[in-house]
Protein backbone atom coordinates (compact mmCIF):
# COMPACT_ATOMS: atom_id res chain seq x y z
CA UNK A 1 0.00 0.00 0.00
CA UNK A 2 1.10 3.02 -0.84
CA UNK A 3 1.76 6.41 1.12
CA UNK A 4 1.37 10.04 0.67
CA UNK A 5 2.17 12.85 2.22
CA UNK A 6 -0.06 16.82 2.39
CA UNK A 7 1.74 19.73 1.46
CA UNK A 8 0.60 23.22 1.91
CA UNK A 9 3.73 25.29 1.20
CA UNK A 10 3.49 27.35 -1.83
CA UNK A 11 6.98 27.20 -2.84
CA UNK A 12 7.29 23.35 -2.12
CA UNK A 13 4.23 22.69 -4.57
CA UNK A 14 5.34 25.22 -7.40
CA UNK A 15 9.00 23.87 -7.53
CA UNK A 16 7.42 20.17 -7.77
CA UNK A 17 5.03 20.98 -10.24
CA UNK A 18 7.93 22.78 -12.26
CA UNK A 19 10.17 20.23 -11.63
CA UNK A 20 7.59 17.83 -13.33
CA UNK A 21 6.08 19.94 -16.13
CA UNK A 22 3.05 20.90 -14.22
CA UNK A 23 1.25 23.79 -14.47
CA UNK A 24 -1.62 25.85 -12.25
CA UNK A 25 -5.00 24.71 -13.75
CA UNK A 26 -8.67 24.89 -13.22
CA UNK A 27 -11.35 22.55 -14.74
CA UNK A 28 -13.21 24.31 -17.30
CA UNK A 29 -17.15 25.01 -15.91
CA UNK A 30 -16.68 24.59 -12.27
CA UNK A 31 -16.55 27.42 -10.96
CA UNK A 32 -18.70 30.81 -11.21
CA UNK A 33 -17.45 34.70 -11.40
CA UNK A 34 -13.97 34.97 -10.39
CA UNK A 35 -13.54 30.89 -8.22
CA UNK A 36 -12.04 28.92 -11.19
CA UNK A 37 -13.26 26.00 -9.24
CA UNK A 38 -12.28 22.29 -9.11
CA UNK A 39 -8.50 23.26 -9.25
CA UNK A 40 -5.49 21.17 -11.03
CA UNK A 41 -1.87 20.87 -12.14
CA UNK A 42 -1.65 20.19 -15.72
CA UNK A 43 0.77 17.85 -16.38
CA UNK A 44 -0.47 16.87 -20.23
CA UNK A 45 0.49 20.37 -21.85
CA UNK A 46 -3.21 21.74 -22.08
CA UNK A 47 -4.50 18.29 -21.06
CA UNK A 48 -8.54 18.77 -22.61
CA UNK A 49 -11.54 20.16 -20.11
CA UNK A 50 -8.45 22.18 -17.89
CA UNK A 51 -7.63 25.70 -18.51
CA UNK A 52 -4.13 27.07 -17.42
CA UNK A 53 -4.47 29.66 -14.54
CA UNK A 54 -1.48 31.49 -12.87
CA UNK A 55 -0.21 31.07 -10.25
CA UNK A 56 -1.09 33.76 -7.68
CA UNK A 57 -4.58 32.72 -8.13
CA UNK A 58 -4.18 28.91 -8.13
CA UNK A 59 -2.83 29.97 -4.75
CA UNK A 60 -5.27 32.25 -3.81
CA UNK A 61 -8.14 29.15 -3.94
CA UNK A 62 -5.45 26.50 -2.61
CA UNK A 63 -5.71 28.78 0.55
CA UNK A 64 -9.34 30.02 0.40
CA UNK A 65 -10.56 26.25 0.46
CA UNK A 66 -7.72 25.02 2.70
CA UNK A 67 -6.38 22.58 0.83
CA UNK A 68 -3.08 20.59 0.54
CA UNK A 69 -1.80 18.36 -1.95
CA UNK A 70 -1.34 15.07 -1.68
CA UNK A 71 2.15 13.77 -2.93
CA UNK A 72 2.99 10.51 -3.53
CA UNK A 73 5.36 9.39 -0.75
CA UNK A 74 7.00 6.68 -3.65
């Protein structure tokens, strides 16, 4: 079985998803006025159904909704 481990530090998660390819994203029609909703890291290079968001305000939501991501401890 398989571990994983939360991580809430900005810098941690932008130099991983760098390090990796990724990129701040948002699913396209989840969210309403200025909440891009169900929020991702693109990985695929404009994978289809995500739209590419910056960072600041893939950050801003991270925080809003108090979330972490989960990294895979392998």
């Amino acid at each position: 079985m398989s571990s994983a481990t939360a991580v809430t530090d900005h810098n941690e998660i932008r130099t991983w998803a760098e390090k990796n390819n990724g990129h701040p994203a948002c699913v396209q029609g989840t969210g309403e006025g200025d909440d891009p909703g169900v929020l991702r890291i693109d990985f695929d290079q404009q994978e289809e159904g995500l739209s590419r968001i910056s960072w600041k305000k893939w950050f801003e939501w991270f925080d809003k909704n108090e979330l972490a991501l989960l990294k895979s401890d392998d």
